[in-house]
N, C-alpha and C. Protein backbone atom coordinates (compact mmCIF):
# COMPACT_ATOMS: atom_id res chain seq x y z
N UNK A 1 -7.93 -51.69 32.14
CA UNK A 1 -7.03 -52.82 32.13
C UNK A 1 -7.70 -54.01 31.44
N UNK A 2 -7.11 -54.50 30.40
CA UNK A 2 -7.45 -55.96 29.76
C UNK A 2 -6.85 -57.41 30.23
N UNK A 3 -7.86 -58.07 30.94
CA UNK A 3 -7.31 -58.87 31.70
C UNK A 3 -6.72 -59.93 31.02
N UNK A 4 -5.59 -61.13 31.51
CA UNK A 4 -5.28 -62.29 30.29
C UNK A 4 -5.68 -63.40 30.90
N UNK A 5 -6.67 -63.69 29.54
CA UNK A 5 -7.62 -65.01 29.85
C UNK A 5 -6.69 -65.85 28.89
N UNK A 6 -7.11 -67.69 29.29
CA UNK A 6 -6.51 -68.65 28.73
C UNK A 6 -7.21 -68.79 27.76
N UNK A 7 -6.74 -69.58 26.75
CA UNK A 7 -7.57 -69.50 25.42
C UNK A 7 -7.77 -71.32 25.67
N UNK A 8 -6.79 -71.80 26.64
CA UNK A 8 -7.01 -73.48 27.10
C UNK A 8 -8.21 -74.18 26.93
N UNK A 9 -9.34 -73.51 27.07
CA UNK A 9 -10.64 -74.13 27.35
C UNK A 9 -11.16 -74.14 25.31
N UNK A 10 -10.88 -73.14 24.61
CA UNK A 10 -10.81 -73.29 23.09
C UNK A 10 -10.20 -74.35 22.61
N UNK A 11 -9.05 -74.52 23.05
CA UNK A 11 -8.78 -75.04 21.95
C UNK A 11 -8.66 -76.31 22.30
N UNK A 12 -8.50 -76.53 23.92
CA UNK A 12 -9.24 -78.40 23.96
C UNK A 12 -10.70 -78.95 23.74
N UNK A 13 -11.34 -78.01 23.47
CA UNK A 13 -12.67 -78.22 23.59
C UNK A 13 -12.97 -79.64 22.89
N UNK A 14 -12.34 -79.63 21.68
CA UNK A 14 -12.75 -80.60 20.79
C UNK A 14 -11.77 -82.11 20.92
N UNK A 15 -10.86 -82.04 22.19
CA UNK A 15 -9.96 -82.93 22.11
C UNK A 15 -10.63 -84.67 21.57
N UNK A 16 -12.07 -84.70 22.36
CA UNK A 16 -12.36 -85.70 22.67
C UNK A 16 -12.00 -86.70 20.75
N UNK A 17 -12.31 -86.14 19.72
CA UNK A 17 -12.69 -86.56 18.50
C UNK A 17 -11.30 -85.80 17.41
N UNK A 18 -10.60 -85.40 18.57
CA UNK A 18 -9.33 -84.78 17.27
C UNK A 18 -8.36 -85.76 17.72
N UNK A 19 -8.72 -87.29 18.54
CA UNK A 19 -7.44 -88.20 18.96
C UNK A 19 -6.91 -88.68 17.68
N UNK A 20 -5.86 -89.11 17.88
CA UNK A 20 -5.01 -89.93 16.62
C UNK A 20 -5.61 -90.93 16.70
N UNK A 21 -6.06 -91.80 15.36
CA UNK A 21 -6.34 -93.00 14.79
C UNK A 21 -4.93 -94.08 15.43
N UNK A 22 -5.25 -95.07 15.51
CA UNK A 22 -4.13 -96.14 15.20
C UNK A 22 -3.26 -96.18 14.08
N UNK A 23 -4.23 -95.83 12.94
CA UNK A 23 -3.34 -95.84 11.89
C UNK A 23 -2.11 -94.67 11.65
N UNK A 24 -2.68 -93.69 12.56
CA UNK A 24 -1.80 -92.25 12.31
C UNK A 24 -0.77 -92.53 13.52
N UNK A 25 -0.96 -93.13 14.45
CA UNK A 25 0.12 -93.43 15.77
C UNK A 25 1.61 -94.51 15.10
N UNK A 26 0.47 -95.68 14.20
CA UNK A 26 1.95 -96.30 13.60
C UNK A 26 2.32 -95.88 12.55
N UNK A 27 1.97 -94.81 11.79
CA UNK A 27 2.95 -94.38 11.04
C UNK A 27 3.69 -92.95 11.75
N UNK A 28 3.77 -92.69 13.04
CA UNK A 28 4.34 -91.48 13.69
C UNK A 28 5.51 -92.50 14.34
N UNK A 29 5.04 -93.83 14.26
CA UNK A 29 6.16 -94.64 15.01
C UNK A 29 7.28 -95.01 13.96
N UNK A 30 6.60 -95.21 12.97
CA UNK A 30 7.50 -95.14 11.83
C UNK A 30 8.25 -94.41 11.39
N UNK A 31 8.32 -93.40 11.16
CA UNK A 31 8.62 -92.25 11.13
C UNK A 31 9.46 -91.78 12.44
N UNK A 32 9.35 -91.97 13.56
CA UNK A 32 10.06 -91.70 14.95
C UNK A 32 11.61 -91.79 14.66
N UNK A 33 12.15 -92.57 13.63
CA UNK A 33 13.70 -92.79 13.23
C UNK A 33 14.07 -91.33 12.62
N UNK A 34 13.39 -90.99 11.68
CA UNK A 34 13.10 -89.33 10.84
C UNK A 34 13.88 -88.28 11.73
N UNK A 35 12.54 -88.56 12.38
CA UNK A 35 12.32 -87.57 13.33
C UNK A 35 13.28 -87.25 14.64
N UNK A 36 13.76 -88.46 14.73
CA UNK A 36 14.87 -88.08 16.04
C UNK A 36 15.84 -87.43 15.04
N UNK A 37 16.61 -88.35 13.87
CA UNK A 37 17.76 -87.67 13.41
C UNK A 37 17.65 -86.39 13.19
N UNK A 38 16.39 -85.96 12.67
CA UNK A 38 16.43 -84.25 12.09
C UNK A 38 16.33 -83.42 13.23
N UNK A 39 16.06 -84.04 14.66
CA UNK A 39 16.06 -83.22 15.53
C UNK A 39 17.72 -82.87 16.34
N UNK A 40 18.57 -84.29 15.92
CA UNK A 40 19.98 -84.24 16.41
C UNK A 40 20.37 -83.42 15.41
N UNK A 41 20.28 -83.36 14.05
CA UNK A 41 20.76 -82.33 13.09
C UNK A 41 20.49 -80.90 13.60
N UNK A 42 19.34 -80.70 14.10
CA UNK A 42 18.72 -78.94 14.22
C UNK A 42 19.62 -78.80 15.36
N UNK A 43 19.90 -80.08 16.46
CA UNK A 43 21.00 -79.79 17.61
C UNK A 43 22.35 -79.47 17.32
N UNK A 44 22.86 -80.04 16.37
CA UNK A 44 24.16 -79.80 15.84
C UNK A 44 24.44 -78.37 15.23
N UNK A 45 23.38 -77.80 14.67
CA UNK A 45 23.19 -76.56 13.74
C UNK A 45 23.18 -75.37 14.61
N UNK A 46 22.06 -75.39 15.79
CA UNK A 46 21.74 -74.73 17.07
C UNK A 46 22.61 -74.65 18.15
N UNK A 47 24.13 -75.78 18.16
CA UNK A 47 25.07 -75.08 19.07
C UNK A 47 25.80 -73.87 18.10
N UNK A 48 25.78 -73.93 16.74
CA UNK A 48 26.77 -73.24 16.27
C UNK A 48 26.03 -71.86 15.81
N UNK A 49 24.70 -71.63 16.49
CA UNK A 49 24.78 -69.83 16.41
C UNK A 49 24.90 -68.86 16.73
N UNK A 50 25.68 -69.03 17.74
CA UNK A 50 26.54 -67.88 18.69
C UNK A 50 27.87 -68.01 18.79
N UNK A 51 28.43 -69.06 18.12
CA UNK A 51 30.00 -68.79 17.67
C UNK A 51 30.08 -69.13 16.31
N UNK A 52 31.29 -69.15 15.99
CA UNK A 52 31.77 -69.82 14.91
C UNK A 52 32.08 -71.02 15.36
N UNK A 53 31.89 -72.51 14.20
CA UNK A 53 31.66 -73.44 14.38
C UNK A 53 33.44 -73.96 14.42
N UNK A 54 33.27 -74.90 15.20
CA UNK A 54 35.09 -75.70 15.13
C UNK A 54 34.85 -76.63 14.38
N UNK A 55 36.00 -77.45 14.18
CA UNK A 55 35.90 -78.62 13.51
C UNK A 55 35.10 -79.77 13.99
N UNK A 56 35.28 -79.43 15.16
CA UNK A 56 34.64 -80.64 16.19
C UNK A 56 33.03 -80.28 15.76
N UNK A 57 32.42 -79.25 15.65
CA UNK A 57 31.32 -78.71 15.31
C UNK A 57 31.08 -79.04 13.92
N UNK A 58 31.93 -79.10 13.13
CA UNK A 58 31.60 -79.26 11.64
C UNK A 58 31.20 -80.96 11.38
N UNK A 59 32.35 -81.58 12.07
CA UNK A 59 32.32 -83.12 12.47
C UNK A 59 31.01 -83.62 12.80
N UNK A 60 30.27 -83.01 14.26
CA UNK A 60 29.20 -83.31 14.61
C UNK A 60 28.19 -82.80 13.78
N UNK A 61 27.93 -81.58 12.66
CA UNK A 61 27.05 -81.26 11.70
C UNK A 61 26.76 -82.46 11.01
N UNK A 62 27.91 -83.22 10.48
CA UNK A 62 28.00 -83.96 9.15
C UNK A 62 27.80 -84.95 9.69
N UNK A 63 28.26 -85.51 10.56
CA UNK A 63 27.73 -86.63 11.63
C UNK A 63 26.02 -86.99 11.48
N UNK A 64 25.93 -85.75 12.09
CA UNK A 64 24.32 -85.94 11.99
C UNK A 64 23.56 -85.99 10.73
N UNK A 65 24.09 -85.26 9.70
CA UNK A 65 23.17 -85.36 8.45
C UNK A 65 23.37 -86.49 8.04
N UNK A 66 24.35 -87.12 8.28
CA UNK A 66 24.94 -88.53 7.32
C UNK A 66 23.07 -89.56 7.81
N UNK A 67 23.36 -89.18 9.69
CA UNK A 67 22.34 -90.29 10.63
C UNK A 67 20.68 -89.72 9.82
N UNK A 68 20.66 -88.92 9.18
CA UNK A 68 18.91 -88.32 9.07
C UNK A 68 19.18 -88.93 7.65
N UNK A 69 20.01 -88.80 6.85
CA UNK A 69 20.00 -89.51 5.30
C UNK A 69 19.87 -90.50 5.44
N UNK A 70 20.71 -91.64 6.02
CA UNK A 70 20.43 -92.45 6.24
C UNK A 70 18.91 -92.91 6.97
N UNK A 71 18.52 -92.81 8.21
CA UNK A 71 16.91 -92.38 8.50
C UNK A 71 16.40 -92.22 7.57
N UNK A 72 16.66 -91.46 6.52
CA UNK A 72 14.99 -91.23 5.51
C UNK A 72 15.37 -92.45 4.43
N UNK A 73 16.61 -92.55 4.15
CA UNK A 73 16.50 -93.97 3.09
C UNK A 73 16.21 -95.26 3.64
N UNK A 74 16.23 -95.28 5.16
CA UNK A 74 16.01 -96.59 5.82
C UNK A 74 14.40 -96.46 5.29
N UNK A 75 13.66 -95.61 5.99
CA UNK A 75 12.10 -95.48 5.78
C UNK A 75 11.73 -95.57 4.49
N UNK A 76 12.24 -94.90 3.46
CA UNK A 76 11.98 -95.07 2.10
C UNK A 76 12.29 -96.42 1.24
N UNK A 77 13.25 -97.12 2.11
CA UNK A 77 13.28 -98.71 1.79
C UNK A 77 12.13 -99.22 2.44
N UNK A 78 12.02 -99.10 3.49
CA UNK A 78 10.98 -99.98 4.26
C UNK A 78 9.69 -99.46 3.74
N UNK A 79 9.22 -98.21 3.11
CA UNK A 79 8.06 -98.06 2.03
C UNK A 79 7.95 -98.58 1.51
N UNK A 80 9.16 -98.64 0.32
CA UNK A 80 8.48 -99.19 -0.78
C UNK A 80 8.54 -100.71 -0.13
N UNK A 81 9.13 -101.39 -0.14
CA UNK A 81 9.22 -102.76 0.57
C UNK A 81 7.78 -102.75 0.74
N UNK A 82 7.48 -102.22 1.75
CA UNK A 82 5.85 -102.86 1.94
C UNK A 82 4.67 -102.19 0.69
N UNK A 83 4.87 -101.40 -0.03
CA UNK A 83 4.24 -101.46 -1.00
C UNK A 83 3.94 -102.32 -2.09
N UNK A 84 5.70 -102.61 -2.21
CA UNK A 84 5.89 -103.64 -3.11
C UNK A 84 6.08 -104.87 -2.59
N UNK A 85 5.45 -105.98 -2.59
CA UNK A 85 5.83 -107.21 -1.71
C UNK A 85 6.83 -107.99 -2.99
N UNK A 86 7.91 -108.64 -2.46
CA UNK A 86 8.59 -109.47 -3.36
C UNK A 86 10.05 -108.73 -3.02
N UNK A 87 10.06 -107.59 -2.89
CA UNK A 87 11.61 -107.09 -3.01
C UNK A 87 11.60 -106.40 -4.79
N UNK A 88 9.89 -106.52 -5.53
CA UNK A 88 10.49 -105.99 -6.89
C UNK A 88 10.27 -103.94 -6.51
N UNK A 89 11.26 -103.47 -6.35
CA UNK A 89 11.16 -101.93 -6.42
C UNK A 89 11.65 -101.46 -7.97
C-alpha cells in the first residue's frame, strides 16, 4: 500500500520570500475591475453548459462582455493616462 502524503510542507516551504511586493499588490488592485468582469463573463458562459441557452441567457452573456470591455478599456485609459501625463495619448 502507498500511503498519501501532503506535498503542503513543499510547496510552502519558500512562502516566507515568494510574498507579493507592494508594487505587485497595486497593480492586482488595479486590475481587480478586469478581473471581476471576466469572472461574471465565465459565470454567464458556465450556466449555459448543460442546457441550451435562452434569451435571458444570451442577454446576460452580452451583458457581461459589454461590463469586461468596458473594464479593460477603463484600465487601458487609466494606463496610458499615467504613462502619459497631460492627457497627450
Amino acid at each position: 500500500m502507498n500511503p498519501i502524503v501532503t506535498v503542503q510542507g513543499a510547496v510552502t516551504a519558500f512562502a516566507d520570500w515568494i510574498e507579493p511586493t507592494d508594487a505587485e499588490l497595486d497593480a492586482i488592485d488595479l486590475e481587480m475591475p478586469v478581473i471581476l468582469a471576466d469572472v461574471d463573463l465565465l459565470d454567464a458562459h458556465i450556466i449555459t453548459l448543460d442546457r441550451t441557452p435562452t434569451e435571458l441567457d444570451d442577454r446576460r452573456i452580452r451583458r457581461a462582455r459589454r461590463r469586461a470591455l468596458a473594464a479593460r478599456l477603463e484600465l487601458a485609459n487609466r494606463t496610458v493616462s499615467a504613462i502619459l501625463p497631460g492627457g497627450a495619448a
